[in-house]
N, C-alpha and C. Protein backbone atom coordinates (compact mmCIF):
# COMPACT_ATOMS: atom_id res chain seq x y z
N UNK A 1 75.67 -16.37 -60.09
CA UNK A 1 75.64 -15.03 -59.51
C UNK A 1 77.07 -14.52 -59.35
N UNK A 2 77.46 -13.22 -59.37
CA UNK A 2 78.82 -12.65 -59.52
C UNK A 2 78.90 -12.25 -58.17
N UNK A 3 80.30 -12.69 -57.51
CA UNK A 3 80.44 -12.66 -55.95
C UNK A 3 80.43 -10.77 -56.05
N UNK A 4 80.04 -10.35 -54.96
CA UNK A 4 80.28 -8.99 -54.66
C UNK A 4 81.21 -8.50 -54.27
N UNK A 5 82.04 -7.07 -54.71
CA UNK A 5 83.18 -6.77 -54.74
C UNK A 5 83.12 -6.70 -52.90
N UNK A 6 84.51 -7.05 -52.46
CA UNK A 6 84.75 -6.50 -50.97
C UNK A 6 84.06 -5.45 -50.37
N UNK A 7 83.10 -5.35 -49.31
CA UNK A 7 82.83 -4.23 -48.87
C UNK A 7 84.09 -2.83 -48.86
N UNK A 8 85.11 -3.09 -48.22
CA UNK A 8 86.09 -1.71 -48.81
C UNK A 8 86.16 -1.61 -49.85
N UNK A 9 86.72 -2.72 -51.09
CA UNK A 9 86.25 -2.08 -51.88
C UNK A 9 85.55 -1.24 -52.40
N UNK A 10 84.15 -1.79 -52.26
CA UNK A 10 83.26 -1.19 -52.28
C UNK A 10 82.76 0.65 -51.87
N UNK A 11 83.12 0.15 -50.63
CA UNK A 11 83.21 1.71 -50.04
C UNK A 11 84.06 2.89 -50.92
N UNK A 12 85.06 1.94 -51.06
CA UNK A 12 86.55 2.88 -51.80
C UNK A 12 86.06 3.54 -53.40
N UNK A 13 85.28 2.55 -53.92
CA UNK A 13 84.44 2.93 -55.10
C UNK A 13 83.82 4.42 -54.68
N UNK A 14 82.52 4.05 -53.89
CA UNK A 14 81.51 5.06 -53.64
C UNK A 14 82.00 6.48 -52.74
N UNK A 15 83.25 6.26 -52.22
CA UNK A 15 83.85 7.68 -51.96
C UNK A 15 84.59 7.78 -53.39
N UNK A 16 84.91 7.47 -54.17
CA UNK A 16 85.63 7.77 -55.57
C UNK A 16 84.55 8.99 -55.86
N UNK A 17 83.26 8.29 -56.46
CA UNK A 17 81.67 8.62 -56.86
C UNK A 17 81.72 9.70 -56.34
N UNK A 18 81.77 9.83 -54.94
CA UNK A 18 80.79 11.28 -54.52
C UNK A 18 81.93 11.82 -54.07
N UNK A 19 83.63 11.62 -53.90
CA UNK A 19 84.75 12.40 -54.53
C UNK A 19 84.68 13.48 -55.55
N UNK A 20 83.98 12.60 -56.38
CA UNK A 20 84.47 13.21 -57.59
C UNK A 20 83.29 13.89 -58.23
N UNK A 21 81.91 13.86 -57.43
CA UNK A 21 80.68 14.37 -57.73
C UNK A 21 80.00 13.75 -58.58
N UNK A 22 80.08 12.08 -58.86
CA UNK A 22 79.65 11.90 -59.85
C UNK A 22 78.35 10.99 -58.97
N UNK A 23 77.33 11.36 -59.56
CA UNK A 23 76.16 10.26 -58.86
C UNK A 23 76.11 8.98 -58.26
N UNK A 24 76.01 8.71 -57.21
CA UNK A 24 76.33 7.47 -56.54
C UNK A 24 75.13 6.76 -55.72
N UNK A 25 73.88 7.01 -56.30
CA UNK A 25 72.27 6.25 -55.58
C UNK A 25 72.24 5.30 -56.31
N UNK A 26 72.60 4.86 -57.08
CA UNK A 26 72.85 3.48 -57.73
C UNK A 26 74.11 2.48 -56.90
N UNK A 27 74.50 3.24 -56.15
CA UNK A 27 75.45 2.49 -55.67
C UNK A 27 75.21 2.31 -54.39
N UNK A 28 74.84 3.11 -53.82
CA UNK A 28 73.87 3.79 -52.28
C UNK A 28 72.99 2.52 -51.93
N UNK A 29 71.42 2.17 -53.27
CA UNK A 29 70.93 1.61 -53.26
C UNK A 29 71.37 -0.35 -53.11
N UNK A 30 72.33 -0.22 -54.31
CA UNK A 30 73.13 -1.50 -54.27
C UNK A 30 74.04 -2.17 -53.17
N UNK A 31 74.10 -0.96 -52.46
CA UNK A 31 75.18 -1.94 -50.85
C UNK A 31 74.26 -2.42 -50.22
N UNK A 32 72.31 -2.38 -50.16
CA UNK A 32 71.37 -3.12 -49.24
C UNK A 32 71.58 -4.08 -49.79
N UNK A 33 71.17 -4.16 -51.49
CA UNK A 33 71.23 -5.19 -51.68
C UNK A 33 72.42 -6.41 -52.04
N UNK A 34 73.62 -6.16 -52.37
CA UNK A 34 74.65 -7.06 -51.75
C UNK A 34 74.82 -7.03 -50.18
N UNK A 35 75.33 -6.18 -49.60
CA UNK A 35 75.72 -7.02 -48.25
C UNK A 35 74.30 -6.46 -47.00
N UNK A 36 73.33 -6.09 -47.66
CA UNK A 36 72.17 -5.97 -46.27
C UNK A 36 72.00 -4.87 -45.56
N UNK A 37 70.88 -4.48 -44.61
CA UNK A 37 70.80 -3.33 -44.18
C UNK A 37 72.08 -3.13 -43.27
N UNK A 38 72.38 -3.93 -42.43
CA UNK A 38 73.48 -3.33 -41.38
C UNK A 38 74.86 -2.84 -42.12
N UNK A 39 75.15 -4.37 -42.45
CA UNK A 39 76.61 -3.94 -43.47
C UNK A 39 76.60 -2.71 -44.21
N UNK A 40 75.47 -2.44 -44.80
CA UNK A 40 75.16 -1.79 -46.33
C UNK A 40 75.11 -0.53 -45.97
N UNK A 41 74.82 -0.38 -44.84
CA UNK A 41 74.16 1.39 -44.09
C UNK A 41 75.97 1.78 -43.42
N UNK A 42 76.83 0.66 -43.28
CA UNK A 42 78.05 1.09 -42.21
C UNK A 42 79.06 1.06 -43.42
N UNK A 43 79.03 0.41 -44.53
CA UNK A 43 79.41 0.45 -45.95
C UNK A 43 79.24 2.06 -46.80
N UNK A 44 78.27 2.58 -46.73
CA UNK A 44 77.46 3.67 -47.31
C UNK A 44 78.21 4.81 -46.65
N UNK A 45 77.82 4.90 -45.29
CA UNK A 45 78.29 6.04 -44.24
C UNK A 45 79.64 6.34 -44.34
N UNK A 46 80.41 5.09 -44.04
CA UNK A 46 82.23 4.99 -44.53
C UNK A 46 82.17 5.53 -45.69
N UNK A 47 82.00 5.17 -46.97
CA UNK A 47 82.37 5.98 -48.31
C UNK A 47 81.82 6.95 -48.76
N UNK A 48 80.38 7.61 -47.93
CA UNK A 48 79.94 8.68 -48.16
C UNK A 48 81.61 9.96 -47.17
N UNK A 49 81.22 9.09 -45.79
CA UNK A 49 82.06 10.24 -45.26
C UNK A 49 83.62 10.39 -46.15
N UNK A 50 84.20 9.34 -46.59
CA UNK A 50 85.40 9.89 -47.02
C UNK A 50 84.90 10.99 -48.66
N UNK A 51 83.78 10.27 -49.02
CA UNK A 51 84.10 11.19 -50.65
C UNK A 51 84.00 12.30 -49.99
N UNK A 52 82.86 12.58 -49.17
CA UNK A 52 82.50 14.69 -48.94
C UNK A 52 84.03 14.68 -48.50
N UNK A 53 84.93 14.35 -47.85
CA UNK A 53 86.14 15.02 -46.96
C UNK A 53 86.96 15.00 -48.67
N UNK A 54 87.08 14.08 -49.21
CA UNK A 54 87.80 13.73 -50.87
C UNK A 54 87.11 15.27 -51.53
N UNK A 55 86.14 15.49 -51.64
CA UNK A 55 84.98 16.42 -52.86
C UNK A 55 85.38 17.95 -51.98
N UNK A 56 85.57 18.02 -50.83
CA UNK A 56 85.66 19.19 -50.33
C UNK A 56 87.03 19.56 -50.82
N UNK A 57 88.26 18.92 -50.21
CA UNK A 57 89.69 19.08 -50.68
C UNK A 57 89.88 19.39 -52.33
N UNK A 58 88.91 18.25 -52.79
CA UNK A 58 89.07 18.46 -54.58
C UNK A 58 88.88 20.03 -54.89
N UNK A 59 87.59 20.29 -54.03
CA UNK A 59 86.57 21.55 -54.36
C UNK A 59 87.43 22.76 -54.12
N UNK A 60 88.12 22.85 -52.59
CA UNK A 60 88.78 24.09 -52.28
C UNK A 60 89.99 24.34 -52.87
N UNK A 61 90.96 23.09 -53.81
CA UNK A 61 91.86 22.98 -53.89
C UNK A 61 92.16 22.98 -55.41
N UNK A 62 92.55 22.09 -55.70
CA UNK A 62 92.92 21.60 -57.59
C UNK A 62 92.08 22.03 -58.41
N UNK A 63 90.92 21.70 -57.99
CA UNK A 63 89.74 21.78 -59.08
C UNK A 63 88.68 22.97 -59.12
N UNK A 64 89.34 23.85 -57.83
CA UNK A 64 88.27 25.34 -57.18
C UNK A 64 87.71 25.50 -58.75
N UNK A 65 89.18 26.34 -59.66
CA UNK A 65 88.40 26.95 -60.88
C UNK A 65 87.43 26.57 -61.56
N UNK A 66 87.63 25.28 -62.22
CA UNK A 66 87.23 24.41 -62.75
C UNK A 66 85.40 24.23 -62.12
N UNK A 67 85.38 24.08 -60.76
CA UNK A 67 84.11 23.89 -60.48
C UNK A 67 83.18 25.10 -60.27
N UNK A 68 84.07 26.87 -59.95
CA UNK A 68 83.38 27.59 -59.65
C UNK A 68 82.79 28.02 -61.24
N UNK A 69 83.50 27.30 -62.07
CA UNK A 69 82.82 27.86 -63.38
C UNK A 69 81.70 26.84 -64.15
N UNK A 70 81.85 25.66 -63.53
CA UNK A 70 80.79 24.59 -64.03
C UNK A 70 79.55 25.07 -62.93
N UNK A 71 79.63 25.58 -61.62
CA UNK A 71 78.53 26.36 -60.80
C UNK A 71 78.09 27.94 -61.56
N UNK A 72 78.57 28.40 -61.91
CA UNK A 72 78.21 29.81 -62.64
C UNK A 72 77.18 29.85 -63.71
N UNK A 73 77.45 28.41 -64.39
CA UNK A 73 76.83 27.87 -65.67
C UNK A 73 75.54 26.97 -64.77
N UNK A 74 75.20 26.69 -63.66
CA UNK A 74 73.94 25.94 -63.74
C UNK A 74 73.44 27.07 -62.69
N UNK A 75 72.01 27.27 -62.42
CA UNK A 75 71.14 28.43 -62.28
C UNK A 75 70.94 28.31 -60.96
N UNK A 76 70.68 26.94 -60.16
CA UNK A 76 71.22 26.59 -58.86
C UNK A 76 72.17 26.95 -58.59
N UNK A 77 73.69 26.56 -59.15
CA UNK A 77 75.10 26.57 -58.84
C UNK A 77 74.66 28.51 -57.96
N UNK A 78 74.27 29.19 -59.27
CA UNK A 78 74.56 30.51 -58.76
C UNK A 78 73.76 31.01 -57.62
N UNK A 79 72.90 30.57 -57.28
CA UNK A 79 71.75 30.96 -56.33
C UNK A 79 72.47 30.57 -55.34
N UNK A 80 73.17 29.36 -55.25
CA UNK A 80 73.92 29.10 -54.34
C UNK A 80 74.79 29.65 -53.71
N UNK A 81 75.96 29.98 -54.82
CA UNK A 81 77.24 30.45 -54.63
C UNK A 81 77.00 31.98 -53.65
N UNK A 82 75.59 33.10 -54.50
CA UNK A 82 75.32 33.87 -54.36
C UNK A 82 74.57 33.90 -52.52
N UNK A 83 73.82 32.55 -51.84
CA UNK A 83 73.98 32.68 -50.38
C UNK A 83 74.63 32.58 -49.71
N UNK A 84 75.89 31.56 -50.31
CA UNK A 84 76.55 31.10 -49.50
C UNK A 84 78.31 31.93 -49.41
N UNK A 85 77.87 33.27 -49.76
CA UNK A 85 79.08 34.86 -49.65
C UNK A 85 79.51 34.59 -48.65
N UNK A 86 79.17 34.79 -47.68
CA UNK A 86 79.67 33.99 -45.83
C UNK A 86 79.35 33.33 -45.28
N UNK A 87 80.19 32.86 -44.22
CA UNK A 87 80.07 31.64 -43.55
C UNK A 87 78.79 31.22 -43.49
N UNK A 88 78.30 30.28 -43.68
CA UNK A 88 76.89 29.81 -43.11
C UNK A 88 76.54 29.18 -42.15
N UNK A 89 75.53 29.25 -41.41
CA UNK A 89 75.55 29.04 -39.92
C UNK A 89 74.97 27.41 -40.09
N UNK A 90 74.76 27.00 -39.03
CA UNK A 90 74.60 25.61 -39.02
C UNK A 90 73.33 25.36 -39.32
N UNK A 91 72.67 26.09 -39.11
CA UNK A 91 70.90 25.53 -39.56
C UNK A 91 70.79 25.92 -41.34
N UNK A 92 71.84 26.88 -41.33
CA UNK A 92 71.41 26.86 -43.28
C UNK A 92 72.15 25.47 -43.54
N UNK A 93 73.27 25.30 -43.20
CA UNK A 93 73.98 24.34 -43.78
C UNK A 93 72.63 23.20 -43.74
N UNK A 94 72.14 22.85 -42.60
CA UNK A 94 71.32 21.72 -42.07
C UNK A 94 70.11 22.04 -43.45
N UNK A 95 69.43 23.13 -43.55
CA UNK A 95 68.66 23.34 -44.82
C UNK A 95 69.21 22.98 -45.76
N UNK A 96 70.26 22.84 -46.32
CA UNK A 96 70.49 22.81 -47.72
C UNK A 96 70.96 21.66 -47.94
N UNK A 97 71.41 20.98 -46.54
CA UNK A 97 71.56 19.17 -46.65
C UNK A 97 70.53 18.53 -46.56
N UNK A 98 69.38 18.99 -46.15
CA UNK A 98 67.95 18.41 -46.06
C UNK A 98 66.73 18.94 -47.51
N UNK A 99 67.63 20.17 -48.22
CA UNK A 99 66.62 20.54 -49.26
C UNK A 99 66.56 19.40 -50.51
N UNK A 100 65.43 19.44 -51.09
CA UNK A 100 65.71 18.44 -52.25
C UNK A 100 66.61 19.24 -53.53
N UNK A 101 68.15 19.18 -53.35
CA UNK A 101 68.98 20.23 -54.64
C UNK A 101 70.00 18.84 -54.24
N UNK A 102 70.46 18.94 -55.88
CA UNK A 102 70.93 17.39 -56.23
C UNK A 102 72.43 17.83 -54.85
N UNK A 103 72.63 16.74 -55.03
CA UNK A 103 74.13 16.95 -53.69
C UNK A 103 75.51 17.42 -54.14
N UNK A 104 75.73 17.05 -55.19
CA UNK A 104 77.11 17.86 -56.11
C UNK A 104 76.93 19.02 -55.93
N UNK A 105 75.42 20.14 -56.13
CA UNK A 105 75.44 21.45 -56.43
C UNK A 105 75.95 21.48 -54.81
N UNK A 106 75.29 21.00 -54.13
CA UNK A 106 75.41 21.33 -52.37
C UNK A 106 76.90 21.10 -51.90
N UNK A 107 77.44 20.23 -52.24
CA UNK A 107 78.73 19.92 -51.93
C UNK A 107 79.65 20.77 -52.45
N UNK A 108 79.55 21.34 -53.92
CA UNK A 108 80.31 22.24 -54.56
C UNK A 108 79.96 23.49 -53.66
N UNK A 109 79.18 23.95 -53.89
CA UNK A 109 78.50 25.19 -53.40
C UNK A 109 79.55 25.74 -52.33
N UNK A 110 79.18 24.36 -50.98
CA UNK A 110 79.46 24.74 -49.38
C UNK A 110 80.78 24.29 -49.85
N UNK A 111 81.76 24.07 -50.24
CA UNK A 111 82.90 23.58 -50.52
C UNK A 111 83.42 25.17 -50.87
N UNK A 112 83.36 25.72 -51.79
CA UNK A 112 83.56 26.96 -52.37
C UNK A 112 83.38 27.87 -51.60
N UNK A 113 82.17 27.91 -50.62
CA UNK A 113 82.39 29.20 -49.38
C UNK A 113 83.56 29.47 -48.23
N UNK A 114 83.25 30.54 -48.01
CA UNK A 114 84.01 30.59 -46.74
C UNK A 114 83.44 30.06 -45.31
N UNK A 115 82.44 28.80 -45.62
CA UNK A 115 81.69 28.02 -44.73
C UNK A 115 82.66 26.69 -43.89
N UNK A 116 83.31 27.19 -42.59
CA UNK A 116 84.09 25.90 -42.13
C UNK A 116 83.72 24.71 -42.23
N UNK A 117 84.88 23.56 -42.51
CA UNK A 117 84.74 22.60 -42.29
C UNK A 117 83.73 21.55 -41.70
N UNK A 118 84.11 22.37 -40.53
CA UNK A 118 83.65 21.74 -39.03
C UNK A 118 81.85 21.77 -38.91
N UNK A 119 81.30 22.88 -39.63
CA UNK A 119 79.78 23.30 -39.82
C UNK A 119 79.46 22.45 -40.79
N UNK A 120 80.32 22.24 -42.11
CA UNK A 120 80.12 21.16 -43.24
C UNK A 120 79.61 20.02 -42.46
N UNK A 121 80.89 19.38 -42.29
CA UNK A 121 81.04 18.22 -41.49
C UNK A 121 79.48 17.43 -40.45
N UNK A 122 79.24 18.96 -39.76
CA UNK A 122 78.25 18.44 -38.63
C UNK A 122 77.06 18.33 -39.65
N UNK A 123 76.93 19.05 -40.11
CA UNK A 123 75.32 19.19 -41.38
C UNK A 123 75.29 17.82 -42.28
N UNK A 124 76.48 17.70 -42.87
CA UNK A 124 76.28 16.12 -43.53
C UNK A 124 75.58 14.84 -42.59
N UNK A 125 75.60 15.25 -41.18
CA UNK A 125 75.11 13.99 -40.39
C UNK A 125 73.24 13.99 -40.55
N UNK A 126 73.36 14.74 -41.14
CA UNK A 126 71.55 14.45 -41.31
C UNK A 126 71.23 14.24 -42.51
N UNK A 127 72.29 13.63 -43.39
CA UNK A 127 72.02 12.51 -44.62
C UNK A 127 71.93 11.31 -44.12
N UNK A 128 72.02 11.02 -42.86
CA UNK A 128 72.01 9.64 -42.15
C UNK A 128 70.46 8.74 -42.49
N UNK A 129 69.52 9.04 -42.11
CA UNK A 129 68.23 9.31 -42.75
C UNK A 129 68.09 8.69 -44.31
N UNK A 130 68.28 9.84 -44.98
CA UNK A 130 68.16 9.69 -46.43
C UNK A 130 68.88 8.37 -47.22
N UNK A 131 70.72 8.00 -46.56
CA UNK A 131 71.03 6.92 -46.99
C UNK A 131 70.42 5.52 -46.50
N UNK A 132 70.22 5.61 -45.01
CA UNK A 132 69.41 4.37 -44.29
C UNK A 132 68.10 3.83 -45.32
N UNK A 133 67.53 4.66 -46.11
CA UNK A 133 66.08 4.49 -46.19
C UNK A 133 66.19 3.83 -47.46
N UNK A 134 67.36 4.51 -48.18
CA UNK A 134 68.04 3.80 -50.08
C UNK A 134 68.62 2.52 -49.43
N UNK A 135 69.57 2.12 -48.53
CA UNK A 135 70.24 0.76 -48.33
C UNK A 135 68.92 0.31 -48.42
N UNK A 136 68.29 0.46 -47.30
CA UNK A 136 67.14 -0.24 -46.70
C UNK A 136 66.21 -0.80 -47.86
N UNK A 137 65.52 0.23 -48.66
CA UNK A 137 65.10 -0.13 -49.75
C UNK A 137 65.92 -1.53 -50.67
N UNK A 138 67.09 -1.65 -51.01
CA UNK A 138 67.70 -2.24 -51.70
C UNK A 138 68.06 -3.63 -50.95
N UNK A 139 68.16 -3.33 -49.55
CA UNK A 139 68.22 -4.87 -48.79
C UNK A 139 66.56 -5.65 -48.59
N UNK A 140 65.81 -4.59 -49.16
CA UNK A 140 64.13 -5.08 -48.71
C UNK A 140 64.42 -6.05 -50.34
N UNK A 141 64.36 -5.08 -51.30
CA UNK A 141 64.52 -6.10 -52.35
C UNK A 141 64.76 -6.81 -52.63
N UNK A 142 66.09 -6.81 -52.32
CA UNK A 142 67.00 -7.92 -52.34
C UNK A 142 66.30 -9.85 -51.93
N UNK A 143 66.17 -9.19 -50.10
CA UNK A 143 65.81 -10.31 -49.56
C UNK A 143 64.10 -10.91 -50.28
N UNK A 144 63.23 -9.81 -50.88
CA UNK A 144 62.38 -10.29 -51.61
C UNK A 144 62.37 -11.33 -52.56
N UNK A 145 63.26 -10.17 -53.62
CA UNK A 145 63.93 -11.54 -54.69
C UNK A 145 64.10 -12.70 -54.45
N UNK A 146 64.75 -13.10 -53.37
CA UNK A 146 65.30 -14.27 -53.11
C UNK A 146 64.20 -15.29 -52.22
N UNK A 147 62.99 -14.35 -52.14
CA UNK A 147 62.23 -15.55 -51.54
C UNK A 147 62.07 -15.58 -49.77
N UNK A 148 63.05 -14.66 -49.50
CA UNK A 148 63.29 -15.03 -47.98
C UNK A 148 62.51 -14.23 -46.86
N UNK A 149 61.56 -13.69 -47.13
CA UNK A 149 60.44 -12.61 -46.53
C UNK A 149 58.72 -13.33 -46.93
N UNK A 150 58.07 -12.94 -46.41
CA UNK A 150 56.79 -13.58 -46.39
C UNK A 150 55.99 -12.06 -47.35
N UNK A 151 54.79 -12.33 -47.66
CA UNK A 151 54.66 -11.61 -47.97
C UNK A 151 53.91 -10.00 -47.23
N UNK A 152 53.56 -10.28 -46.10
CA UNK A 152 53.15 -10.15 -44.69
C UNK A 152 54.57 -8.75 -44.65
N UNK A 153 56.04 -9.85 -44.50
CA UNK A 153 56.75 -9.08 -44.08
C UNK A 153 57.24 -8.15 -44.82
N UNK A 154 56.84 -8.40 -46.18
CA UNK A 154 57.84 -7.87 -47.71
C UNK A 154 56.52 -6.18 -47.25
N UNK A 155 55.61 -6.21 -47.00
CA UNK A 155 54.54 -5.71 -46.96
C UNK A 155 54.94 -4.23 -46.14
N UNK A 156 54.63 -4.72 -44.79
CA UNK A 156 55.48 -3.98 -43.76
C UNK A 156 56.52 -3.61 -43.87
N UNK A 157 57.54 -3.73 -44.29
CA UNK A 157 58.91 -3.57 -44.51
C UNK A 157 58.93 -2.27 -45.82
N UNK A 158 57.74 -2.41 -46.86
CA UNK A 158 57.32 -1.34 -48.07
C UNK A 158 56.99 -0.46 -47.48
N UNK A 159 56.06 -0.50 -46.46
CA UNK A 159 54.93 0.12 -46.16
C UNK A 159 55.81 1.47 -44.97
N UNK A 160 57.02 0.93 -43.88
CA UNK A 160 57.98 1.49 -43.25
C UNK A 160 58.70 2.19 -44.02
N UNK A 161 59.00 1.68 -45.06
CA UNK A 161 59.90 2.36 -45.89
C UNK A 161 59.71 3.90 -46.76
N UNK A 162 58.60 3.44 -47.14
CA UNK A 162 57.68 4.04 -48.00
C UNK A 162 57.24 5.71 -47.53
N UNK A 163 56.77 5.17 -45.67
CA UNK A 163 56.36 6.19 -44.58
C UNK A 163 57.70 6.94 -44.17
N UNK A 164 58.51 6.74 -44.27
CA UNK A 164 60.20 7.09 -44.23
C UNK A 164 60.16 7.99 -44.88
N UNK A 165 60.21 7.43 -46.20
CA UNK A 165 60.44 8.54 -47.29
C UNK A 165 59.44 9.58 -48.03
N UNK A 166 58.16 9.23 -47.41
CA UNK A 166 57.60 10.31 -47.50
C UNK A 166 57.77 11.60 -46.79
N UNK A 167 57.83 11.29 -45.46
CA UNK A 167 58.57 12.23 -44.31
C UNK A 167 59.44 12.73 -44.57
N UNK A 168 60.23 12.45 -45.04
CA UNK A 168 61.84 12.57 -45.30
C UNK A 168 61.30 13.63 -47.19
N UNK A 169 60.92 13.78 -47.77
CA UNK A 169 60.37 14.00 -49.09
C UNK A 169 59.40 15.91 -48.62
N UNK A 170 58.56 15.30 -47.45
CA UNK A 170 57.82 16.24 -47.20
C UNK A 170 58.93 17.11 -46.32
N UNK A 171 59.73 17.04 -45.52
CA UNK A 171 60.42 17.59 -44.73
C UNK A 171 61.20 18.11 -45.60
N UNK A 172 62.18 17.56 -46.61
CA UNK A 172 62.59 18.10 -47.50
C UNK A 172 62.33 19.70 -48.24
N UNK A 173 61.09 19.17 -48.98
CA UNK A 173 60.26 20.18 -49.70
C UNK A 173 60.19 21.84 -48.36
N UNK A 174 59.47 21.62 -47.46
CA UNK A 174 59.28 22.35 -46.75
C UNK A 174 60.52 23.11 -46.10
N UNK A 175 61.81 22.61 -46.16
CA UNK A 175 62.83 23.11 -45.66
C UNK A 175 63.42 23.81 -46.82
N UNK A 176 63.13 23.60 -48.39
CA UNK A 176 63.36 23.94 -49.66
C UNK A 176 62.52 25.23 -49.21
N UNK A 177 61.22 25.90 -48.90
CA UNK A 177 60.71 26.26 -48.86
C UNK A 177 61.62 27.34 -47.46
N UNK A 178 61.30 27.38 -46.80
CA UNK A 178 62.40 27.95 -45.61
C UNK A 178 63.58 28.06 -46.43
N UNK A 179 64.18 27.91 -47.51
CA UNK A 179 65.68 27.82 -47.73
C UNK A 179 65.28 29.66 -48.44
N UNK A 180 64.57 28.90 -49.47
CA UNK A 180 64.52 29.92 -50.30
C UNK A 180 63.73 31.55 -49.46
N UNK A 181 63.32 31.67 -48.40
CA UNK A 181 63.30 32.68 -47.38
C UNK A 181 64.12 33.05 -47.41
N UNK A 182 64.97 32.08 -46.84
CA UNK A 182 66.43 33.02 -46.40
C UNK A 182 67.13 33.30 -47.37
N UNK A 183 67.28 32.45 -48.48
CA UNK A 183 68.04 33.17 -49.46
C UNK A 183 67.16 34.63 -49.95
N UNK A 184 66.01 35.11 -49.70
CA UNK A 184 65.14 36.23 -50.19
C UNK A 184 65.61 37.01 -49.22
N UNK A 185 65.83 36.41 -47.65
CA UNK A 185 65.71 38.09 -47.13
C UNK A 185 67.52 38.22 -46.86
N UNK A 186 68.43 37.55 -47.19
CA UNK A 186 69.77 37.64 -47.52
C UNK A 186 69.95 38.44 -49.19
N UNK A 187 68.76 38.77 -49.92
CA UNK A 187 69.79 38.97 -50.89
C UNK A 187 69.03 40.88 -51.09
């Protein structure tokens, strides 16, 4: 078996990833299963929070042009760009971190407005949820693989998980649903 890179490491990777907008649930998923739910969820949170603070700076800064024109070109990007004209208040932000729209468009998007920091910042805390449930998944596996769960527990542990993310799936959808309101009676 190939030892697992250092948790900082690690971390330092997966803020690179979602730095730089490049997909990182393969990696999300993979910290349960190398270092476990606790490690893996305090692993995740650390390199999620530095990439958004990394992806925002990239976004407002070096790379603005560059991204407001790769958003112009996808049909989301613009729906986006097009609500997010002013500041957005904290419950849109909270919608559009809870809608199912991949997270680059969301990160670019609110990165590119004249939406503070500080509103960013607080709205990302309700990805807390969504990453817990991917470690979790990947440390359930994990410890499966290896034999070390009954099947009783492998069971329950699916079955929690499973009820998670349906919630989390349905809440989603429905806040997608509320999003697109407001983007109707904003435009």
């Amino acid at each position: 078996m190939i030892a697992p890179l250092p948790p900082v490491l690690y971390g330092l990777l997966l803020s690179a990833c979602v730095g730089l907008g490049l997909p990182g649930g393969v990696l999300v998923v993979s910290a349960g299963v190398l270092y476990g739910g606790g490690l893996g969820l305090a692993v995740v949170l650390a390199g999620q929070a530095a990439g958004l603070v990394l992806n925002w700076q990239l976004c407002r800064g070096l790379l603005r042009p560059r991204i407001s024109r790769w958003l112009e070109r996808q049909r989301r990007g613009r729906r986006l760009r097009r609500l997010l004209q002013t500041p957005a208040s904290l419950r849109l932000m909270l919608l559009l971190r809870l809608a199912l729209i991949p997270m680059n468009l969301v990160n670019a998007s609110c990165a590119l407005s004249p939406t503070p920091g500080r509103t960013y910042a607080l709205a990302c805390l309700v990805l807390i949820p969504r990453f817990a449930v991917l470690v979790l998944a990947g440390a359930v596996g994990a410890e499966a693989s290896r034999g070390s769960l009954s099947p009783l527990a492998i069971a329950g542990r699916v079955v929690a998980l499973g009820a998670t993310a349906a919630v989390l799936l349905i809440v989603g959808r429905r806040l997608g649903r509320s999003l697109r309101l407001v983007e109707a009676a904003e435009s």
